[in-house]
C-alpha atoms as a PDB file:
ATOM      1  CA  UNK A   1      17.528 -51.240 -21.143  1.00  0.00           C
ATOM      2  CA  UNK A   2      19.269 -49.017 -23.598  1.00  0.00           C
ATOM      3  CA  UNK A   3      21.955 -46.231 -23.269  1.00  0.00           C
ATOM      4  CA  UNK A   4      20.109 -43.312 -23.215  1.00  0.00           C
ATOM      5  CA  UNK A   5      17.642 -44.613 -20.361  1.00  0.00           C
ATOM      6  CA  UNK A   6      20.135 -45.267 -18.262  1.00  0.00           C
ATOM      7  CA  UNK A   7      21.590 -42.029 -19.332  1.00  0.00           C
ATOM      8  CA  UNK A   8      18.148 -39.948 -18.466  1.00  0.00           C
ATOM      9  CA  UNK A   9      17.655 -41.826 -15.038  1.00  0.00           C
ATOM     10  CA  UNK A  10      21.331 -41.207 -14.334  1.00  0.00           C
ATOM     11  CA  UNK A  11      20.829 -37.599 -14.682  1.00  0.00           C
ATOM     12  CA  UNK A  12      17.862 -37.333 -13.175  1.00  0.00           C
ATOM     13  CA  UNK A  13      18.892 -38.709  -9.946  1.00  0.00           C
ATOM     14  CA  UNK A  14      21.888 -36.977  -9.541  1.00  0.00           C
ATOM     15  CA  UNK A  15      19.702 -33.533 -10.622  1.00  0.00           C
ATOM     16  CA  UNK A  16      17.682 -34.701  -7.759  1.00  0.00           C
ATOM     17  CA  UNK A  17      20.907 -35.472  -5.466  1.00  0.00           C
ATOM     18  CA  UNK A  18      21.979 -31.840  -5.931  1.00  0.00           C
ATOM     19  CA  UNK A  19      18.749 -30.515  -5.825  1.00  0.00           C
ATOM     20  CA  UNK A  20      18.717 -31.501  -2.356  1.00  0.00           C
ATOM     21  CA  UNK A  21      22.104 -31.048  -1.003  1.00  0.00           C
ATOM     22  CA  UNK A  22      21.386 -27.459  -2.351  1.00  0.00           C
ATOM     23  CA  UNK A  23      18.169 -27.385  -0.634  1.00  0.00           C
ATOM     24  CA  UNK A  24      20.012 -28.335   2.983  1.00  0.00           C
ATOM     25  CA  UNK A  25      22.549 -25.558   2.867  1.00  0.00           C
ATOM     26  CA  UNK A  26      19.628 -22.924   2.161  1.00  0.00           C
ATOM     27  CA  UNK A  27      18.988 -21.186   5.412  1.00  0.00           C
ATOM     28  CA  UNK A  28      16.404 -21.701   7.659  1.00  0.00           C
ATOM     29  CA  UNK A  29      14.648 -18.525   7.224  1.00  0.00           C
ATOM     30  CA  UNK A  30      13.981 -19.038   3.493  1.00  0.00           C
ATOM     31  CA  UNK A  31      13.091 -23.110   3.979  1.00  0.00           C
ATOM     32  CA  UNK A  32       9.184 -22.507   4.566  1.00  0.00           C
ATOM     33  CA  UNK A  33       9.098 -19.843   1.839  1.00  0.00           C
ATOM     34  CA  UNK A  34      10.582 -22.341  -0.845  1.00  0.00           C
ATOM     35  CA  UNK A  35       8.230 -25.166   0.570  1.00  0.00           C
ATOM     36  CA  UNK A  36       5.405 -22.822   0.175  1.00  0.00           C
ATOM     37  CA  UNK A  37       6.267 -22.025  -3.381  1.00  0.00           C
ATOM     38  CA  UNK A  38       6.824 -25.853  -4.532  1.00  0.00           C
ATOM     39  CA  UNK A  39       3.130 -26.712  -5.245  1.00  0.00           C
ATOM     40  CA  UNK A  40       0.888 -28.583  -2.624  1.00  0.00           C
ATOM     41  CA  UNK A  41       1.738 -26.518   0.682  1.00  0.00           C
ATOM     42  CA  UNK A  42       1.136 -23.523  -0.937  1.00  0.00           C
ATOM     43  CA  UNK A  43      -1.542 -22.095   0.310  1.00  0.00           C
ATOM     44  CA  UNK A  44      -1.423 -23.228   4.142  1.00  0.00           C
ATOM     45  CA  UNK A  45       2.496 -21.723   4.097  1.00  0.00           C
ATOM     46  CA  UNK A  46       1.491 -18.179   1.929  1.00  0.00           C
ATOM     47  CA  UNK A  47      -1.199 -17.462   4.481  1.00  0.00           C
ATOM     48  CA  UNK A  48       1.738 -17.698   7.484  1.00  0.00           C
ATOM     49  CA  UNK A  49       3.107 -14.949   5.434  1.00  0.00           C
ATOM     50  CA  UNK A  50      -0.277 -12.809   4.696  1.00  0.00           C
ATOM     51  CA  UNK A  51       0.716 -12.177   1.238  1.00  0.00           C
ATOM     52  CA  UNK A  52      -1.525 -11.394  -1.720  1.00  0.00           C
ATOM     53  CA  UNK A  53       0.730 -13.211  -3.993  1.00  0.00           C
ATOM     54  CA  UNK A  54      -1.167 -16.457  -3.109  1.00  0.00           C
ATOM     55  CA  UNK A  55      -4.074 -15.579  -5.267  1.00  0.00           C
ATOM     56  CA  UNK A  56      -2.790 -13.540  -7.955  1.00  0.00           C
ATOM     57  CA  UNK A  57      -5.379 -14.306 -10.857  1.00  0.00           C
ATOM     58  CA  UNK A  58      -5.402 -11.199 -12.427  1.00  0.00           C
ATOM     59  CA  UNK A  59      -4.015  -7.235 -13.149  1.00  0.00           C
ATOM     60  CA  UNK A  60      -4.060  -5.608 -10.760  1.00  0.00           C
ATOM     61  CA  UNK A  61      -3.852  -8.314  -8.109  1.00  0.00           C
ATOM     62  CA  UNK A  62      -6.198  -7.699  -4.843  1.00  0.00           C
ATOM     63  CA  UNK A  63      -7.473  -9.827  -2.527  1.00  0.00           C
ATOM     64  CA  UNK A  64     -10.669  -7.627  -1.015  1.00  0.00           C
ATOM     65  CA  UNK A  65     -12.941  -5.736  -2.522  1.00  0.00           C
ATOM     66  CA  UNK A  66     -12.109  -1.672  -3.081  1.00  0.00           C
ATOM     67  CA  UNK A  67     -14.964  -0.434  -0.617  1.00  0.00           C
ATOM     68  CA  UNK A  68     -16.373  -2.619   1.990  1.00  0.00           C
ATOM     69  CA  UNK A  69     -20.360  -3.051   2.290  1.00  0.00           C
ATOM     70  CA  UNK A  70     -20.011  -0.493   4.976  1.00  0.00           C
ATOM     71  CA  UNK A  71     -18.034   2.219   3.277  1.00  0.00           C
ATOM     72  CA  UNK A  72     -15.004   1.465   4.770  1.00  0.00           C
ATOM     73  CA  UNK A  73     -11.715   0.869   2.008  1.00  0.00           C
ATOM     74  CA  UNK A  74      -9.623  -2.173   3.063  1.00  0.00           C
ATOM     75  CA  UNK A  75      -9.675  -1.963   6.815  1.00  0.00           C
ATOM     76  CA  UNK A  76      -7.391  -3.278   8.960  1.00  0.00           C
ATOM     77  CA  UNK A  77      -8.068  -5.493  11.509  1.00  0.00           C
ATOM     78  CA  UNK A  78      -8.277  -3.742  14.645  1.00  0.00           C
ATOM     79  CA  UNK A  79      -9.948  -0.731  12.126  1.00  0.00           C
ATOM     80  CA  UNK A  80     -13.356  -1.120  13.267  1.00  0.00           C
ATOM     81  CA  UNK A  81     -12.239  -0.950  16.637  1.00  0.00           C
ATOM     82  CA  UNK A  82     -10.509   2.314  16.194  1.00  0.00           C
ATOM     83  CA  UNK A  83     -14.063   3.660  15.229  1.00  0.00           C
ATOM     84  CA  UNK A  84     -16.450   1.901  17.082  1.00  0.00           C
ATOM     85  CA  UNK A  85     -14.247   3.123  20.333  1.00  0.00           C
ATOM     86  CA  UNK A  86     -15.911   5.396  23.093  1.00  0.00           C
ATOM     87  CA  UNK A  87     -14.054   8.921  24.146  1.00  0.00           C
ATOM     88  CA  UNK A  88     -12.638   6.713  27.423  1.00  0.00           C
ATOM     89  CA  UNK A  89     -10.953   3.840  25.122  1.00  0.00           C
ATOM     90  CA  UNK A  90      -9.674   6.541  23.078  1.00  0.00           C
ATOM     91  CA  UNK A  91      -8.329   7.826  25.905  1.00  0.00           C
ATOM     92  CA  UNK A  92      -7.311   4.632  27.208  1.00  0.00           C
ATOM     93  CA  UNK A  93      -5.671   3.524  23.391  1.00  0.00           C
ATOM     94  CA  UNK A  94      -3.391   7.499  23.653  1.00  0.00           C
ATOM     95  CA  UNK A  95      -1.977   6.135  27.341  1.00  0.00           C
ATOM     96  CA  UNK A  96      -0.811   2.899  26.193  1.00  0.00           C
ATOM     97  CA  UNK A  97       0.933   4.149  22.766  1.00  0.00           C
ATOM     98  CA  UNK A  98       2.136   6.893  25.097  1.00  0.00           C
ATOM     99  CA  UNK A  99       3.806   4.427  27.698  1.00  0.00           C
ATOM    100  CA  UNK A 100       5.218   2.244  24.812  1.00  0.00           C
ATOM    101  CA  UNK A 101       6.779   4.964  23.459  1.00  0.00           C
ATOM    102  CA  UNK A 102       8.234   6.001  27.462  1.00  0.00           C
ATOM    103  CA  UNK A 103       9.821   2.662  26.505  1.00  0.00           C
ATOM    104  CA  UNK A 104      11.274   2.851  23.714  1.00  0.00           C
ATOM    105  CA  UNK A 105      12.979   6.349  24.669  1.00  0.00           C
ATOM    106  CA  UNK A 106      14.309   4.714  27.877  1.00  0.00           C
ATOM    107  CA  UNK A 107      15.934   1.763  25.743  1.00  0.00           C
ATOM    108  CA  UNK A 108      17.966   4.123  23.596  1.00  0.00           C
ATOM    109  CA  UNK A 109      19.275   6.294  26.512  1.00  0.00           C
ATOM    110  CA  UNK A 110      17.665   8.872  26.824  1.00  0.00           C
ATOM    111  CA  UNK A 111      16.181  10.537  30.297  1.00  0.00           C
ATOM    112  CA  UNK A 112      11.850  10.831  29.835  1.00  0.00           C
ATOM    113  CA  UNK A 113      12.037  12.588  32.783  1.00  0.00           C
ATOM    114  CA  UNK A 114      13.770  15.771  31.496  1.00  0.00           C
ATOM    115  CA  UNK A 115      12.499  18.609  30.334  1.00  0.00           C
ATOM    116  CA  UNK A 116      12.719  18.410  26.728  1.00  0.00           C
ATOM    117  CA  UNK A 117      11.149  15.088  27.138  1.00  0.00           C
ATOM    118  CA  UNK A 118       8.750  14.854  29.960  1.00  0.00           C
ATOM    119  CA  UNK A 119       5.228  15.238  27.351  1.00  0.00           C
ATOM    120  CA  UNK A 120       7.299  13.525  24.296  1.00  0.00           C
ATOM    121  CA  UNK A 121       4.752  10.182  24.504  1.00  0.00           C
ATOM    122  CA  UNK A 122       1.799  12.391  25.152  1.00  0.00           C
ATOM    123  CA  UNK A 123       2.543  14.409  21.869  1.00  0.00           C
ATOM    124  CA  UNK A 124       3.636  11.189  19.793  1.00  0.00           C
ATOM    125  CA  UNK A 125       0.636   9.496  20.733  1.00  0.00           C
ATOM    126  CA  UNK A 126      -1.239  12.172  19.348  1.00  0.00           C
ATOM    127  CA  UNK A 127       0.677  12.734  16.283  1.00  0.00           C
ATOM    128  CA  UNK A 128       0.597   8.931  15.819  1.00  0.00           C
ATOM    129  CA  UNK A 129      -3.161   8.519  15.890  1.00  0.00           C
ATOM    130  CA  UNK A 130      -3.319  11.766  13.306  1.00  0.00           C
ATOM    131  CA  UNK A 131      -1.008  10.306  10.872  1.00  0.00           C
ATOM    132  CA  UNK A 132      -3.018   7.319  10.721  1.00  0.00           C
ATOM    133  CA  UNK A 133      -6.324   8.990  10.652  1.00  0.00           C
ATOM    134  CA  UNK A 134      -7.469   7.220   7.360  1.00  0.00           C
ATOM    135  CA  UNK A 135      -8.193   4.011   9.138  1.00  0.00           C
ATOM    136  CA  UNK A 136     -11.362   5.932  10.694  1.00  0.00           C
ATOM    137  CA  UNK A 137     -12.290   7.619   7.265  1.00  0.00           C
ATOM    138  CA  UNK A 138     -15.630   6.352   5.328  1.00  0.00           C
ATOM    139  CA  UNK A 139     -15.386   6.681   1.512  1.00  0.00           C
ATOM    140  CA  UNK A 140     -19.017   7.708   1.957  1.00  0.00           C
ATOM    141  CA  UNK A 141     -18.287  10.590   4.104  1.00  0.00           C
ATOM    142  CA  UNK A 142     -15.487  11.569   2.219  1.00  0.00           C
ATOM    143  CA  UNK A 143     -17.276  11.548  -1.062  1.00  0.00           C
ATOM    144  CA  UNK A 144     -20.510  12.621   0.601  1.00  0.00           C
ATOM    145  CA  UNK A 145     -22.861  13.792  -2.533  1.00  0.00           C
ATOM    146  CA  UNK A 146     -19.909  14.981  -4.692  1.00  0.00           C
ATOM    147  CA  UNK A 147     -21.056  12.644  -7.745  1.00  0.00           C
ATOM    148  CA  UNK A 148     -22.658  14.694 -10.464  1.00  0.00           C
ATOM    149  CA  UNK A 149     -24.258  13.341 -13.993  1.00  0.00           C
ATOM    150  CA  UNK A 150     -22.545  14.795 -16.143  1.00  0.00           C
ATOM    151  CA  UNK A 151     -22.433  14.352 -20.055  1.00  0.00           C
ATOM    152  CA  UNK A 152     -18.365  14.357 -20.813  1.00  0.00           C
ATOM    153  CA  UNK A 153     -16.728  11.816 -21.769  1.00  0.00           C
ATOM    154  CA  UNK A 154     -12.450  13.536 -22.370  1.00  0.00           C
ATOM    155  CA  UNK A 155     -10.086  13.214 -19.731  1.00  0.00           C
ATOM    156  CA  UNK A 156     -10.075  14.674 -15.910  1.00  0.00           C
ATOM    157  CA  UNK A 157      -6.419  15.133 -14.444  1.00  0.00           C
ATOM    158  CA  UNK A 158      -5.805  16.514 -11.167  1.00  0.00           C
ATOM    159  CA  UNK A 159      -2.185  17.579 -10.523  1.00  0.00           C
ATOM    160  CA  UNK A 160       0.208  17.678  -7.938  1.00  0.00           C
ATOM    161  CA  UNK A 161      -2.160  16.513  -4.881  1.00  0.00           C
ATOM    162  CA  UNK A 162       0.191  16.618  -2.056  1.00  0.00           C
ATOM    163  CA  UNK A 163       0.718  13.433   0.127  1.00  0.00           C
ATOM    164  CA  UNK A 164       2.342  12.453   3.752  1.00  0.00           C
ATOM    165  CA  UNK A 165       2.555   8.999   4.510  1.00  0.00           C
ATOM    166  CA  UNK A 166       4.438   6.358   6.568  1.00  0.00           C
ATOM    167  CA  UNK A 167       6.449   3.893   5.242  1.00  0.00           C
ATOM    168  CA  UNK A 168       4.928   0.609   6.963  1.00  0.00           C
ATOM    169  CA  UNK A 169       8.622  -1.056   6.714  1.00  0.00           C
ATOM    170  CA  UNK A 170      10.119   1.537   8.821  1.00  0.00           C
ATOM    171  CA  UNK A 171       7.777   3.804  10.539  1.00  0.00           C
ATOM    172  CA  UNK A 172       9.214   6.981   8.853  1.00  0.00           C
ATOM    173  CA  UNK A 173       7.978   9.617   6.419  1.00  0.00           C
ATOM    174  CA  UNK A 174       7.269   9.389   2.666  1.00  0.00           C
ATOM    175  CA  UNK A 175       5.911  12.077   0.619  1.00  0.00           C
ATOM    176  CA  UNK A 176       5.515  13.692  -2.591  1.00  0.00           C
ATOM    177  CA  UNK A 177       2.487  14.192  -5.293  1.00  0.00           C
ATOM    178  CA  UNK A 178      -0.197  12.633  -6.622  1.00  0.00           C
ATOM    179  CA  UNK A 179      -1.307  12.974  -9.657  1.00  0.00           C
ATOM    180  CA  UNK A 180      -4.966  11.044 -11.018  1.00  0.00           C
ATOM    181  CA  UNK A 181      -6.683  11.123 -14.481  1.00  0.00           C
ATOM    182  CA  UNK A 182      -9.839   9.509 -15.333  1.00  0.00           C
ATOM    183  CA  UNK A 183     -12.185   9.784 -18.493  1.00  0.00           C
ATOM    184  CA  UNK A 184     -15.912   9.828 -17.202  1.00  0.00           C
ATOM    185  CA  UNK A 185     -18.965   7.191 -18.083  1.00  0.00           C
ATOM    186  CA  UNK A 186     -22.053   9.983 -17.705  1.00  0.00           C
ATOM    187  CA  UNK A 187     -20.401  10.427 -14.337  1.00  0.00           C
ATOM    188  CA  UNK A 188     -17.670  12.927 -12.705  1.00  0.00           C
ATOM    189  CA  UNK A 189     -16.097  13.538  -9.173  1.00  0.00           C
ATOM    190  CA  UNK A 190     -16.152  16.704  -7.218  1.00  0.00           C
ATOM    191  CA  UNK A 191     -12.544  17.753  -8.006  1.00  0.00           C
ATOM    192  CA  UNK A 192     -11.790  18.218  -4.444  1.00  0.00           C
ATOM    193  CA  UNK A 193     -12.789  14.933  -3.910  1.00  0.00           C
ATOM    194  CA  UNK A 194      -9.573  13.511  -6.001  1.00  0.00           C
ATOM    195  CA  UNK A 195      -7.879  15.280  -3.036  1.00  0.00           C
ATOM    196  CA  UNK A 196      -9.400  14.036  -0.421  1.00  0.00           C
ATOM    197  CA  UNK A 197      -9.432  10.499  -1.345  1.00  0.00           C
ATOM    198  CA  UNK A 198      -5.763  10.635  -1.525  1.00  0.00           C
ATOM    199  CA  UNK A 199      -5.324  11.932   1.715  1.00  0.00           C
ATOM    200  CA  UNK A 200      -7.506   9.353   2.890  1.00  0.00           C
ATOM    201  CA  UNK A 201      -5.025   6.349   1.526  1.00  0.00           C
ATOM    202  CA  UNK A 202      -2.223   8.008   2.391  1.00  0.00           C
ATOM    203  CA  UNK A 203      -2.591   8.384   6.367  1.00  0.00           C
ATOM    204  CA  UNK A 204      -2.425   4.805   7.066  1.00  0.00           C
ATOM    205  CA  UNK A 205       0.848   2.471   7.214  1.00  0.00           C
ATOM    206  CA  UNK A 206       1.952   2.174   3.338  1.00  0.00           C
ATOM    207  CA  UNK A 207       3.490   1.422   0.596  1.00  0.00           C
ATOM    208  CA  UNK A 208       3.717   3.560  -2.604  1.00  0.00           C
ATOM    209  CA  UNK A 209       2.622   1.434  -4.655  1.00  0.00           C
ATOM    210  CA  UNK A 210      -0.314   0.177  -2.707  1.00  0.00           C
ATOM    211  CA  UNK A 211      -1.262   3.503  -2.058  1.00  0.00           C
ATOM    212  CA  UNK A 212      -1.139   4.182  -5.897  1.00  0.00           C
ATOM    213  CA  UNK A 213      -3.464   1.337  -6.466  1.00  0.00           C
ATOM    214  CA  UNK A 214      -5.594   2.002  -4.049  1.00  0.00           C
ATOM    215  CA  UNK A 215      -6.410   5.238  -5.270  1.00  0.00           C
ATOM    216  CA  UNK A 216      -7.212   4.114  -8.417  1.00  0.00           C
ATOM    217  CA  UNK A 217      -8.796   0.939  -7.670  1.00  0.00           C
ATOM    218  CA  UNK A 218     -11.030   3.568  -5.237  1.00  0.00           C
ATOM    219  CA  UNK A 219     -12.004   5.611  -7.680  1.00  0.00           C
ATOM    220  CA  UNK A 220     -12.801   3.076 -10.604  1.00  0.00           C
ATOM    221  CA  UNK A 221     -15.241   1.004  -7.947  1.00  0.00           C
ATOM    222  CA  UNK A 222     -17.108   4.363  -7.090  1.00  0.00           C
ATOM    223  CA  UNK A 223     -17.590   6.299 -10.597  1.00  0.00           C
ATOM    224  CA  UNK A 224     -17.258   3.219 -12.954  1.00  0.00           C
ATOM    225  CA  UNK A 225     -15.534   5.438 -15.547  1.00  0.00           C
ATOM    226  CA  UNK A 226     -13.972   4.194 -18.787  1.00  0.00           C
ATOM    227  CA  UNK A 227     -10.589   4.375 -17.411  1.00  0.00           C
ATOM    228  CA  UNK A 228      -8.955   5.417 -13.948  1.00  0.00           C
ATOM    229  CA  UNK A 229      -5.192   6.842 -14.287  1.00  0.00           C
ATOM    230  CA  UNK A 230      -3.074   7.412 -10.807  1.00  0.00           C
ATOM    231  CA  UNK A 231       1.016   8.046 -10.613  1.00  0.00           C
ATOM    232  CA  UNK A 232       2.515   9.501  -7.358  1.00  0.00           C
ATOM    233  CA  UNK A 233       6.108  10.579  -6.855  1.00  0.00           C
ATOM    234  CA  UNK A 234       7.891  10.538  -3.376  1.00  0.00           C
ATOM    235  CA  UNK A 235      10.470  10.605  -1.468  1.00  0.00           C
ATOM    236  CA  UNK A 236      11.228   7.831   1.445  1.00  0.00           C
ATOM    237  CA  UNK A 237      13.171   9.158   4.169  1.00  0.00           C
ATOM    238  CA  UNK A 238      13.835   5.448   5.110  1.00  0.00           C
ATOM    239  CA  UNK A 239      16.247   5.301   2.141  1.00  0.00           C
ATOM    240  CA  UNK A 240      16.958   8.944   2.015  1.00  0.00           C
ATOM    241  CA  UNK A 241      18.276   9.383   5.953  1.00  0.00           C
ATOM    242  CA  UNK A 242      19.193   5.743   6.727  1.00  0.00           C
ATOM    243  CA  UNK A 243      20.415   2.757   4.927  1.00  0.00           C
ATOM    244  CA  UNK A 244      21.917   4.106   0.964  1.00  0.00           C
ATOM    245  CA  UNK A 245      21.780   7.388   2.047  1.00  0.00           C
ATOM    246  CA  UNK A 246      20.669   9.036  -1.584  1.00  0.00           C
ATOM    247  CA  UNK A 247      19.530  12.002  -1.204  1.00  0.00           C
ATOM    248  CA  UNK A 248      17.975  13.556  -3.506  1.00  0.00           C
ATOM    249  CA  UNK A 249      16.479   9.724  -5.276  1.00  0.00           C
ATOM    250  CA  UNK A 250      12.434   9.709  -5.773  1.00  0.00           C
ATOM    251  CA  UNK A 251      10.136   6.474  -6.536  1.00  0.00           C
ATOM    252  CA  UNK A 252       7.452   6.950  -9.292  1.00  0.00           C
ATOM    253  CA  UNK A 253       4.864   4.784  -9.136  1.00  0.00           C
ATOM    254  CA  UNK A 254       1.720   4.167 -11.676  1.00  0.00           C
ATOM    255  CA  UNK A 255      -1.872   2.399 -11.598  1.00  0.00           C
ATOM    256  CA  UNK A 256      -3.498   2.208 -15.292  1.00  0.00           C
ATOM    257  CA  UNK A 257      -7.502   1.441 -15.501  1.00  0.00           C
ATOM    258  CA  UNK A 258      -9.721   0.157 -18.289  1.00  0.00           C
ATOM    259  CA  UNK A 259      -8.988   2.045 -21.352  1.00  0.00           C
ATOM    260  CA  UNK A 260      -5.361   3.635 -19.898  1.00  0.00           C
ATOM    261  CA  UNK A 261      -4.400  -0.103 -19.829  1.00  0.00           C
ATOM    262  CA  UNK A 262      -5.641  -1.470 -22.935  1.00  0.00           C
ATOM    263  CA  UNK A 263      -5.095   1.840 -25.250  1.00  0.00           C
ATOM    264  CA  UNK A 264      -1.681   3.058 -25.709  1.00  0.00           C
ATOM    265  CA  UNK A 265      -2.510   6.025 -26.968  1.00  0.00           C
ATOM    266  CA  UNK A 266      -4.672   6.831 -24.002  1.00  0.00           C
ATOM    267  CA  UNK A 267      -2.030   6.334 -21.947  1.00  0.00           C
ATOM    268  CA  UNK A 268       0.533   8.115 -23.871  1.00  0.00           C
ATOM    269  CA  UNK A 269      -1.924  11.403 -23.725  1.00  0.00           C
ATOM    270  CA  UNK A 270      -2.558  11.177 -19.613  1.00  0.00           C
ATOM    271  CA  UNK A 271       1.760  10.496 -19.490  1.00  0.00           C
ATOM    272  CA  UNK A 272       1.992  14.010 -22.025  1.00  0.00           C
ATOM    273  CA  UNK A 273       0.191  15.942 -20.179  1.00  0.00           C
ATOM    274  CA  UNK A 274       2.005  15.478 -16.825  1.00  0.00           C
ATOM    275  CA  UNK A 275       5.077  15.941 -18.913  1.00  0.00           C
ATOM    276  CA  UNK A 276       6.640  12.764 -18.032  1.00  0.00           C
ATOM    277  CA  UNK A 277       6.208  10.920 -21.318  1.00  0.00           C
END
């Protein structure tokens, strides 16, 4: 056996050595993560987490379909539920948010039984189930018959759509404007439309830039145009009142479609004329 052999397999065991002396001292927490991204437990450990990553084959990455066979835009699980539910379970579904909330007012001191507080669950259940009204919302009702042939083929921009969501991370507010472009195949969306199927995203649990790809995504599965543009701007109160503290900070977030992906020049022109080039 010559020098460098004994050189290579020298090295590579004591790569390995340290390789897994580093591996012990990582923390619990992050072991089934690491496992998950070494290879053959991959898949069985990613779907533990529920994350899309697992099946990333293309741009941009999604692991259902835009609209579901029955009009409804990636549900969540207990989604059907929510609309399938009579006027009692409704009922039934406001008490129990209601008394969970009694709960969590009780654990951070305060008296439910005061004045200022004695309907508090009541009204949060309501608000609750109104912020997250999208869940119930069928593209097909929300569309209705709002898609016209119609022989352009230049660009469509709607400006400055406003949005409320909630940040999924910490159950508090995000908001801001939407703005979505799209250059029509023979066929164009009720204007209003844009509007409303932004404000159907956006009252669910979110992210921004889920929401920003779901909008797009949306819109590209129901008009197949030549390209979809979407880019919203907002401002998370969960790192504007807590955490950092920045006030005054905004996230800008951007979903490119067909030919505002492939053609710079498409995309420079949508970018232009919302002045943010």
């Amino acid at each position: 056996m010559n020098m460098d052999s004994i050189n290579s397999e020298t090295s590579s065991s004591s790569s390995e050595g340290n390789s897994q002396k580093n591996h012990d001292k990582l923390p619990k927490s992050v072991m089934p993560l690491k496992r998950a991204m070494n290879g053959s437990e991959s898949s069985n450990k990613m779907t533990k987490y529920n994350s899309p990553l697992q099946t990333r084959v293309a741009s941009p990455c999604t692991l259902n379909p835009p609209i579901d066979s029955d009009g409804l835009s990636w549900p969540s699980v207990g989604a059907r539920k929510r609309i399938e539910q009579t006027e009692e379970e409704s009922k039934a579904r406001e008490g129990r948010i209601a008394e969970a909330v009694k709960t969590i007012l009780t654990e951070l001191g305060e008296d439910t039984s005061r004045e200022g507080l004695l309907e508090t669950p009541e009204r949060y259940a309501r608000a609750m189930l109104y912020f997250t009204k999208g869940y119930e919302d069928n593209i097909r009702d929300v569309i209705k018959r709002a898609v016209f042939e119609e022989d352009h083929d230049e660009m469509v921009i709607v400006r400055d759509i406003e949005i409320y969501s909630l940040c999924e991370h910490h159950l508090v507010p995000f908001f801001g404007k939407a703005h979505i472009g799209y250059i029509p195949n023979k066929r164009v969306l009720g204007l209003s439309k844009l509007a409303r199927l932004a404000e159907m995203y956006a009252r669910r649990f979110q992210v921004q830039e889920r929401l920003t790809k779901q909008i797009a995504m949306a819109l590209s599965e129901m008009l197949r145009p030549r390209g979809v543009a979407v880019v919203i701007e907002a401002t998370h109160m969960c790192m504007v009142s807590r955490g950092v503290q920045k006030t005054g900070s905004s996230t800008t977030t951007s979903c490119m479609l067909g030919c505002f992906r492939e053609q710079q020049k498409t995309r420079e022109e949508f970018l232009t004329l919302l002045g943010r080039r």
